[in-house]
N, C-alpha and C. Protein backbone atom coordinates (compact mmCIF):
# COMPACT_ATOMS: atom_id res chain seq x y z
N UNK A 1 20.21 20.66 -13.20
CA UNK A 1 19.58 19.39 -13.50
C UNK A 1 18.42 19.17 -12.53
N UNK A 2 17.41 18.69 -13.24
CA UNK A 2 16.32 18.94 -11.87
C UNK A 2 15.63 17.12 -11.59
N UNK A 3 15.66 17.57 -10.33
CA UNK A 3 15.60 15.87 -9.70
C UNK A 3 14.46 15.36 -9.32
N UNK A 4 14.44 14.13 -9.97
CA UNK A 4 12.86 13.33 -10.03
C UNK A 4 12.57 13.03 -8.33
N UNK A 5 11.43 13.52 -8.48
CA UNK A 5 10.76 12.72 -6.69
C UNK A 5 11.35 11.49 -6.58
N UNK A 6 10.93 11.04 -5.56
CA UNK A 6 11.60 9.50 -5.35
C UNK A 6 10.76 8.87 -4.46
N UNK A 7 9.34 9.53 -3.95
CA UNK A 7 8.23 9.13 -3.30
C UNK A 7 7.33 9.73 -4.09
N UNK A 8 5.97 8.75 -3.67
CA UNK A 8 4.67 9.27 -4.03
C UNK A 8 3.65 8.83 -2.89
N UNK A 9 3.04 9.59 -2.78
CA UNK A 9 2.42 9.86 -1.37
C UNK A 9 0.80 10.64 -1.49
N UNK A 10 -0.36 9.43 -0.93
CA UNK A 10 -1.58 9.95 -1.29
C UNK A 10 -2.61 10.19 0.02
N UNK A 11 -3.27 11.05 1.18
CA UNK A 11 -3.82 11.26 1.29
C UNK A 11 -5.48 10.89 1.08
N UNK A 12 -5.59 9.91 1.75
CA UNK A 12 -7.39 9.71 1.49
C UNK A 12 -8.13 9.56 2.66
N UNK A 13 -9.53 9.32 2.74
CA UNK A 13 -10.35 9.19 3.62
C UNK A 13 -10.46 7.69 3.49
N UNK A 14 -10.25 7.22 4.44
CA UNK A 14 -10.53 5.42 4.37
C UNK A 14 -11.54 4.82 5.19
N UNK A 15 -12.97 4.01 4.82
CA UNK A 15 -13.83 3.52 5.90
C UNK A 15 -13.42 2.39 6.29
N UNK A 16 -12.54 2.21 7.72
CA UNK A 16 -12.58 1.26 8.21
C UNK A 16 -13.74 0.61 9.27
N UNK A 17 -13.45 -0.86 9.23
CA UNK A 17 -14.70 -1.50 10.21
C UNK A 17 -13.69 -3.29 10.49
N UNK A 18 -14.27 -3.50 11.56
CA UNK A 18 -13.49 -4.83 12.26
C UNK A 18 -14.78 -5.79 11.34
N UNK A 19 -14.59 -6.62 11.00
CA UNK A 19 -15.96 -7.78 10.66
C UNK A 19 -17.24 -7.47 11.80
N UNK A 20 -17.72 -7.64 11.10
CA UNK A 20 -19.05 -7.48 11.98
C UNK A 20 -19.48 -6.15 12.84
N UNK A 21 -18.33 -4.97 12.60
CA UNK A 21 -18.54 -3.98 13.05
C UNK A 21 -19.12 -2.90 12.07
N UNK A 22 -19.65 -1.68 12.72
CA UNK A 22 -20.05 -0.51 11.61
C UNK A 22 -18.60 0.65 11.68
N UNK A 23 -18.72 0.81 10.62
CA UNK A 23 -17.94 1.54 9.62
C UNK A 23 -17.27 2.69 10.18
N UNK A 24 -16.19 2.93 10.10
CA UNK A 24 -16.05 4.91 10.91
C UNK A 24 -14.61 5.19 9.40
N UNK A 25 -14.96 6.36 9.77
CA UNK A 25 -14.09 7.20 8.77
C UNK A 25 -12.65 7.17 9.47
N UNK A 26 -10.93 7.00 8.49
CA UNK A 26 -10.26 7.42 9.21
C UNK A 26 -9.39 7.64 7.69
N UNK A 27 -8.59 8.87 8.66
CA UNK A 27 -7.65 9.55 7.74
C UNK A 27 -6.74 8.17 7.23
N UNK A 28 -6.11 7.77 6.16
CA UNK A 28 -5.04 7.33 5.64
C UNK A 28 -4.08 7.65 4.48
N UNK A 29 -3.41 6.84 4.33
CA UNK A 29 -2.13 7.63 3.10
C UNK A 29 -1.38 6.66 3.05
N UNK A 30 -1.43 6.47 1.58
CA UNK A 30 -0.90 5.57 0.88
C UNK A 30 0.56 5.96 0.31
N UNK A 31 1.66 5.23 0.62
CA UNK A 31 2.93 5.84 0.04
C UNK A 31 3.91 4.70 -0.27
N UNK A 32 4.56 5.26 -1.42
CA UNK A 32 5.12 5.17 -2.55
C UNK A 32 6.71 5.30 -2.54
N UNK A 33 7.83 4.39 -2.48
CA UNK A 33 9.27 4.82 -2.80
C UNK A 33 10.05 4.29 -3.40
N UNK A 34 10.81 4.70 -4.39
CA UNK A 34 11.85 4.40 -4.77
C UNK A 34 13.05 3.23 -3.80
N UNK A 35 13.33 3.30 -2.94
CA UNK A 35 14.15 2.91 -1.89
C UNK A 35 13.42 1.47 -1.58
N UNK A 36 12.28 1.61 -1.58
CA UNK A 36 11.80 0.02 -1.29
C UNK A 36 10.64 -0.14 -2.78
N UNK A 37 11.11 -0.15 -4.08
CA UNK A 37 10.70 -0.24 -5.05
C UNK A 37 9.37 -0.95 -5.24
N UNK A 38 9.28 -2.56 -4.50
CA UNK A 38 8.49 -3.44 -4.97
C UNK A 38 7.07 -3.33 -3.81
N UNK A 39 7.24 -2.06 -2.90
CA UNK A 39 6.14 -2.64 -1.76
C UNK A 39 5.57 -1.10 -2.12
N UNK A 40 4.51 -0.98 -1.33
CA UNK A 40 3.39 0.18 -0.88
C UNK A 40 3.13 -0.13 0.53
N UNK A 41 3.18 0.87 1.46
CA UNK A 41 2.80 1.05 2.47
C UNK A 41 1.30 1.94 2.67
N UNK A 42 0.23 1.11 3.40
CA UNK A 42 -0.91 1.73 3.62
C UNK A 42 -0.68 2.05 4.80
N UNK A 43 -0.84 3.64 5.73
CA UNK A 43 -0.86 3.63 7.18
C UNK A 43 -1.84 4.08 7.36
N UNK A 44 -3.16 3.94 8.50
CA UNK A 44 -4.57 4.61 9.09
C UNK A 44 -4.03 5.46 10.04
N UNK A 45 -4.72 6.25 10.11
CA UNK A 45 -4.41 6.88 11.44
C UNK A 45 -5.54 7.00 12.44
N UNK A 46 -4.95 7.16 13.43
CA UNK A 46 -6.17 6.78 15.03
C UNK A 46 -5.67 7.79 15.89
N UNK A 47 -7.09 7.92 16.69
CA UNK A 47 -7.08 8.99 17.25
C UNK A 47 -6.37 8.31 18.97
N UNK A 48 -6.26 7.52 19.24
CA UNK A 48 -5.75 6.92 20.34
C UNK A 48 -3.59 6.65 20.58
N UNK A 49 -3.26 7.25 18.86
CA UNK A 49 -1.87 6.76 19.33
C UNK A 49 -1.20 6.89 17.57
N UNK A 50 -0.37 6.65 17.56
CA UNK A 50 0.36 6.71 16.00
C UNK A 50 -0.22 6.09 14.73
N UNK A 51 -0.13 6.24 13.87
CA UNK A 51 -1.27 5.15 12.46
C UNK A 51 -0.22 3.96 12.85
N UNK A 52 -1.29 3.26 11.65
CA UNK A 52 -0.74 1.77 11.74
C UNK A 52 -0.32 1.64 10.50
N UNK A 53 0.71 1.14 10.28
CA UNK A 53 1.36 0.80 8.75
C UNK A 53 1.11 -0.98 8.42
N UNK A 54 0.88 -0.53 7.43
CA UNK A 54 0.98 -2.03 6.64
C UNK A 54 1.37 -1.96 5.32
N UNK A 55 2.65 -2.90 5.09
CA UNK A 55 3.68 -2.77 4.03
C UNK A 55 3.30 -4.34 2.75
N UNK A 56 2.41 -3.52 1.61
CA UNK A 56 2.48 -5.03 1.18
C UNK A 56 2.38 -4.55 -0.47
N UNK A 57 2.72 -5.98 -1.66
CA UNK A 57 3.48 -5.69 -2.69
C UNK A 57 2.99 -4.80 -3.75
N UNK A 58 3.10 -3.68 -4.66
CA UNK A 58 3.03 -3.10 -5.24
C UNK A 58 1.93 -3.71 -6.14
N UNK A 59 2.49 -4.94 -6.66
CA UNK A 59 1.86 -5.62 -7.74
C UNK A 59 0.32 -6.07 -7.45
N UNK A 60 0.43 -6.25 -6.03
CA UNK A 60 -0.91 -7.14 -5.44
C UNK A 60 -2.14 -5.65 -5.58
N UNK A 61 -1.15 -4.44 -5.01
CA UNK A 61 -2.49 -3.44 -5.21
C UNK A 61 -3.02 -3.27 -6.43
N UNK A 62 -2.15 -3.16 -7.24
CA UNK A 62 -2.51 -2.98 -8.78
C UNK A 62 -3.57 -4.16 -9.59
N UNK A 63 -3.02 -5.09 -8.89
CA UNK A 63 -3.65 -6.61 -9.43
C UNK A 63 -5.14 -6.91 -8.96
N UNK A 64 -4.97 -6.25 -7.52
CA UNK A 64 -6.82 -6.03 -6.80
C UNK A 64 -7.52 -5.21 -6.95
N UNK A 65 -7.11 -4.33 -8.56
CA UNK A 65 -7.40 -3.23 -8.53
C UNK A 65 -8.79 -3.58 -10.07
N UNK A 66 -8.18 -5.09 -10.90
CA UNK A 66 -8.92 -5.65 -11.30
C UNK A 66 -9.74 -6.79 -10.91
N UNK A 67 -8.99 -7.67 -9.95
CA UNK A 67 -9.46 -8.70 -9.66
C UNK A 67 -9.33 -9.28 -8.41
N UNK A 68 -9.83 -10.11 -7.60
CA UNK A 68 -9.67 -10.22 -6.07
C UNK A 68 -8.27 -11.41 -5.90
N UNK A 69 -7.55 -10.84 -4.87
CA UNK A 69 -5.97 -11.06 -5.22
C UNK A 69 -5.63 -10.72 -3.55
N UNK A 70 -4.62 -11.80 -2.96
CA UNK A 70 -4.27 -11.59 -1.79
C UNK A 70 -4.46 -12.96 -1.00
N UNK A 71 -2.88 -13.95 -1.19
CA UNK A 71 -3.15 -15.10 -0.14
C UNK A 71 -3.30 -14.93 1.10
N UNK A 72 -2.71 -13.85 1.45
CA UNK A 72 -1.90 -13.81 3.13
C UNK A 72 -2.49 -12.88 3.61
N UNK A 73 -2.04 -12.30 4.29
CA UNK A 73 -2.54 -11.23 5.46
C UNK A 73 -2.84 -9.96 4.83
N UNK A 74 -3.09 -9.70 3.42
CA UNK A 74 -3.45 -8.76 2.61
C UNK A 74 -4.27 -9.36 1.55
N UNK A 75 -5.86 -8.74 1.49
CA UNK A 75 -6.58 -9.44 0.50
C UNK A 75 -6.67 -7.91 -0.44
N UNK A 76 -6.65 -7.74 -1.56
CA UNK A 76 -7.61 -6.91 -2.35
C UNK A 76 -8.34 -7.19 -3.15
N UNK A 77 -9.86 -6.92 -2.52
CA UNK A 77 -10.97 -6.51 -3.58
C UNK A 77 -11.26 -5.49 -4.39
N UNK A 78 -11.36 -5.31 -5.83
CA UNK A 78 -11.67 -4.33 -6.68
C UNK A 78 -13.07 -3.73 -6.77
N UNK A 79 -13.38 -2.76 -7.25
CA UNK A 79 -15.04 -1.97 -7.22
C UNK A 79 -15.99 -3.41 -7.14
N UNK A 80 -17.04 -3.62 -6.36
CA UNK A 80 -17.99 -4.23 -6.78
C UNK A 80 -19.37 -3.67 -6.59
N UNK A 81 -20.50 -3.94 -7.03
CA UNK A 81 -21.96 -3.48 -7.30
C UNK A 81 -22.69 -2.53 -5.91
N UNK A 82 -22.16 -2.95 -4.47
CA UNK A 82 -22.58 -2.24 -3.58
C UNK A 82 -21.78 -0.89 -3.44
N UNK A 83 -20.54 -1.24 -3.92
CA UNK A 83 -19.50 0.09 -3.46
C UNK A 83 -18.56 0.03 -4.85
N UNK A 84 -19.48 0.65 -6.14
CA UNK A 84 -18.68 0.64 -7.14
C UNK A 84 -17.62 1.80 -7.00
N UNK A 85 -17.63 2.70 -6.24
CA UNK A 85 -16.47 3.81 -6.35
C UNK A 85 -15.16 3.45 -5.68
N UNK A 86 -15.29 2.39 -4.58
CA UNK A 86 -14.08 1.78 -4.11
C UNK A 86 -13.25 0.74 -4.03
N UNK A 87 -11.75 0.22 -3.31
CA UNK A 87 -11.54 -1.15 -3.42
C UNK A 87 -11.46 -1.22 -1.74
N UNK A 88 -11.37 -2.50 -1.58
CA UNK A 88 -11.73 -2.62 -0.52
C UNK A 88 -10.24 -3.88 -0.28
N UNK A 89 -9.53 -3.09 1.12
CA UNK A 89 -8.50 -4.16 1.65
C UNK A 89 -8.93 -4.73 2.63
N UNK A 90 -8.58 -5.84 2.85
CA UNK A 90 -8.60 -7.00 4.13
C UNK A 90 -7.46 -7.15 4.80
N UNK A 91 -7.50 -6.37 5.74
CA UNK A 91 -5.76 -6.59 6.67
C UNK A 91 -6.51 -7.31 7.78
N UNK A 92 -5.65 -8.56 7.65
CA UNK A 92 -5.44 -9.62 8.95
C UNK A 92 -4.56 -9.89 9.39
N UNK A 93 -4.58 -10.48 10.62
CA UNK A 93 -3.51 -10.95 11.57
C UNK A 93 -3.75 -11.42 12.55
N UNK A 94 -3.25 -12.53 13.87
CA UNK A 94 -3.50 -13.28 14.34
C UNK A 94 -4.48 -12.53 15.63
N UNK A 95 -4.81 -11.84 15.62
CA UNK A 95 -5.90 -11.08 16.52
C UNK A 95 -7.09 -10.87 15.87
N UNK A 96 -6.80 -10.61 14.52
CA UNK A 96 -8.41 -10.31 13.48
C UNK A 96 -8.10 -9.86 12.49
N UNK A 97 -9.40 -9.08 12.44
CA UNK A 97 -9.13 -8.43 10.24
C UNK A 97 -9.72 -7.00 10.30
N UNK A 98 -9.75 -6.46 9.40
CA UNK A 98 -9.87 -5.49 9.44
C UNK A 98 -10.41 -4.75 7.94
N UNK A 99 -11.66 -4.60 7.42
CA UNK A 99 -11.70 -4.02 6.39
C UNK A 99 -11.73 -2.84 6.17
N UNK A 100 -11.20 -2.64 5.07
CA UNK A 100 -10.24 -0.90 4.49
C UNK A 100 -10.94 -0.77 3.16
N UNK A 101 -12.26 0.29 3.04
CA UNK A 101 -12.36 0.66 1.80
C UNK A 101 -12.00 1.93 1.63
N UNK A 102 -11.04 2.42 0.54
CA UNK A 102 -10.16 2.99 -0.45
C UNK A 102 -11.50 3.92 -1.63
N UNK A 103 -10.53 4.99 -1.93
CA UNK A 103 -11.57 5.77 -3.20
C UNK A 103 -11.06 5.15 -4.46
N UNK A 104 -11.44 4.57 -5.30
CA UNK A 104 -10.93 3.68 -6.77
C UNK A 104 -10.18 4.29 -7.05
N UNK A 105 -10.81 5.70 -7.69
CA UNK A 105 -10.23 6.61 -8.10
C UNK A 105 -8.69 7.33 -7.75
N UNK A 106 -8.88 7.44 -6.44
CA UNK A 106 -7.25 7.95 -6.12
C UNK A 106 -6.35 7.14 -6.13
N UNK A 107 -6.50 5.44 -5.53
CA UNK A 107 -6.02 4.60 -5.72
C UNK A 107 -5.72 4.62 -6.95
N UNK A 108 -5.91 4.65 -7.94
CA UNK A 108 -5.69 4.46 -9.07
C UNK A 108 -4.62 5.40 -9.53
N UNK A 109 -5.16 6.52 -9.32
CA UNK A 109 -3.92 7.90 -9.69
C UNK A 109 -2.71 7.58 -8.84
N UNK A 110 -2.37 7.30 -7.53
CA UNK A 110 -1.23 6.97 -6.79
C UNK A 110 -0.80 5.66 -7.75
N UNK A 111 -1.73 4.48 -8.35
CA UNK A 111 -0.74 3.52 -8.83
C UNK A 111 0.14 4.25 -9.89
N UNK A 112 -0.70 5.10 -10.80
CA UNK A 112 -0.19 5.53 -12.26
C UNK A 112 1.24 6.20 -12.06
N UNK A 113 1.07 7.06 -10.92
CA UNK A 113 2.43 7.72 -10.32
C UNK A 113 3.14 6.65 -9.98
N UNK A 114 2.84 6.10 -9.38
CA UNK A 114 3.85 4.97 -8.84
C UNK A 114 4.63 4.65 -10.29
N UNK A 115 3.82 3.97 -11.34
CA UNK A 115 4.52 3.32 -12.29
C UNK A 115 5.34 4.24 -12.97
N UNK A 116 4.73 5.50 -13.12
CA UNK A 116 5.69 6.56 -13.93
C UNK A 116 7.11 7.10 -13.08
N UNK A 117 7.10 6.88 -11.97
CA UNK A 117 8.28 6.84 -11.09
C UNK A 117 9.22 5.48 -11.09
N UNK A 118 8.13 4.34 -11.28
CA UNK A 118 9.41 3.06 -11.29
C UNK A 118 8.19 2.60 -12.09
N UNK A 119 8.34 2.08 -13.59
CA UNK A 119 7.80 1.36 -14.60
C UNK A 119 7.85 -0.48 -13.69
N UNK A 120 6.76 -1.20 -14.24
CA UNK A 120 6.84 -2.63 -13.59
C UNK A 120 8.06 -3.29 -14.44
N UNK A 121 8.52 -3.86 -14.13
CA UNK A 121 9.40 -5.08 -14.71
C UNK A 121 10.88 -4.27 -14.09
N UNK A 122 10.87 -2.50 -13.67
CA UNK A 122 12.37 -2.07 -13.27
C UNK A 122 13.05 -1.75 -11.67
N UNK A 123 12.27 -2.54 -10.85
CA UNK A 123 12.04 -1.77 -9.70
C UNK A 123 13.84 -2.49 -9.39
N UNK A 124 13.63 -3.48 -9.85
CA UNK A 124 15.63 -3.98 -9.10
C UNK A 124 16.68 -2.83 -9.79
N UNK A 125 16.14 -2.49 -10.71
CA UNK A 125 17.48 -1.20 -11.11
C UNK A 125 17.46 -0.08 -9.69
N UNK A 126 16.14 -0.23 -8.99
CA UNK A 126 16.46 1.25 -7.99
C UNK A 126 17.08 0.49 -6.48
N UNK A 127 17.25 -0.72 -6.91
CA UNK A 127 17.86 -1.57 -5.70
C UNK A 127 19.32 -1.29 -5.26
N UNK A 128 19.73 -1.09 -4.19
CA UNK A 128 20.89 -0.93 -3.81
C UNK A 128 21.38 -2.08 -2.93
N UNK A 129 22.39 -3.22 -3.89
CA UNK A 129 22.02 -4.55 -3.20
C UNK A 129 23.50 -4.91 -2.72
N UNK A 130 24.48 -3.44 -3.45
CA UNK A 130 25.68 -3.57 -2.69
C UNK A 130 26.13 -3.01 -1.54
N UNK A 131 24.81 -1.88 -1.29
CA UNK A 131 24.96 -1.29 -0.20
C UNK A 131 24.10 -1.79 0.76
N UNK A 132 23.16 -2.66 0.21
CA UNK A 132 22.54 -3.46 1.09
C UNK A 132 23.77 -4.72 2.03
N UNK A 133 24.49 -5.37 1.40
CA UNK A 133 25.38 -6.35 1.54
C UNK A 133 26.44 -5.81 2.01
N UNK A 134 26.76 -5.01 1.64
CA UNK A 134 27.88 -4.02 2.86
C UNK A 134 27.51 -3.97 4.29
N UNK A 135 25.87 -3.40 4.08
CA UNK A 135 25.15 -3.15 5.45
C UNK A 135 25.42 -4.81 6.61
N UNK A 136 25.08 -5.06 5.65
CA UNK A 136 24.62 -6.92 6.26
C UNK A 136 26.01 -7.33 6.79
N UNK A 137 27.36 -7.54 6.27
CA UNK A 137 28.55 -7.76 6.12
C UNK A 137 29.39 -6.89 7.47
N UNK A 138 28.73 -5.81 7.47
CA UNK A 138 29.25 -4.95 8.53
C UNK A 138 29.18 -4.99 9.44
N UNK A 139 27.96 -5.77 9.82
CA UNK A 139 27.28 -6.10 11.15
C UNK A 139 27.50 -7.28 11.69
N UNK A 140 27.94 -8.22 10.44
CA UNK A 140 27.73 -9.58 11.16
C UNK A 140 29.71 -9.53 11.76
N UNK A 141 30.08 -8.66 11.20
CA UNK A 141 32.02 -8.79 11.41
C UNK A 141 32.27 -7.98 12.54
């Protein structure tokens, strides 16, 4: 019987820049799991120390992928007229922000995988909420 992945995991070149700063290239990778169904994790990586992860909802990437979407500490912008090949994230937090432009294109292929691994509307079927509650139950006794 042969067994479906259970991650999806993408490899890109990402231009990050602080506001008001110029632009530098940094490796990132976008990934994908079964195990935490409803999120995507973006991590950068830096040459000073470990990447940085940022964990935010599945739906919001997909959703900024048409339209600009993101109350909180994750904005996504979709292609616009200066940088039609990319989307562009806004990671903030109480120190600053940080803009993240993305290749459309791959972004796009990592969502499609994503969905063909967990379709939208099924991600609570890959939930494990009794072994979650065991976990929880175990600890507090």
């Amino acid at each position: 019987m042969e067994q479906r992945p259970s991650t999806v995991r993408c490899a890109v070149t990402a231009q990050v820049s602080v506001l008001k700063g110029s632009s530098l290239p940094l490796p990132a990778e976008l990934h994908y799991g079964t195990a935490d169904p409803y999120a995507v994790r973006l991590s950068l990586g830096s040459s000073t120390g470990p990447p940085v992860t940022w964990v935010f909802a599945r739906e919001l990437l997909d959703e900024g992928m048409r339209r600009p979407v993101g109350p909180g500490a994750v904005l996504v912008v979709p292609r616009y007229c200066h940088r039609p090949r990319s989307v562009r994230v806004v990671l903030s937090d109480d120190i600053g922000a940080a803009l993240v432009e993305l290749p459309a294109a791959e972004v796009a292929a990592f969502l499609r995988q994503t969905f063909a691994l967990v379709p939208a509307g099924t991600e609570s079927d890959h939930l494990d909420l009794d072994g979650a509650l065991a976990e929880l139950i175990g600890r507090s006794g």
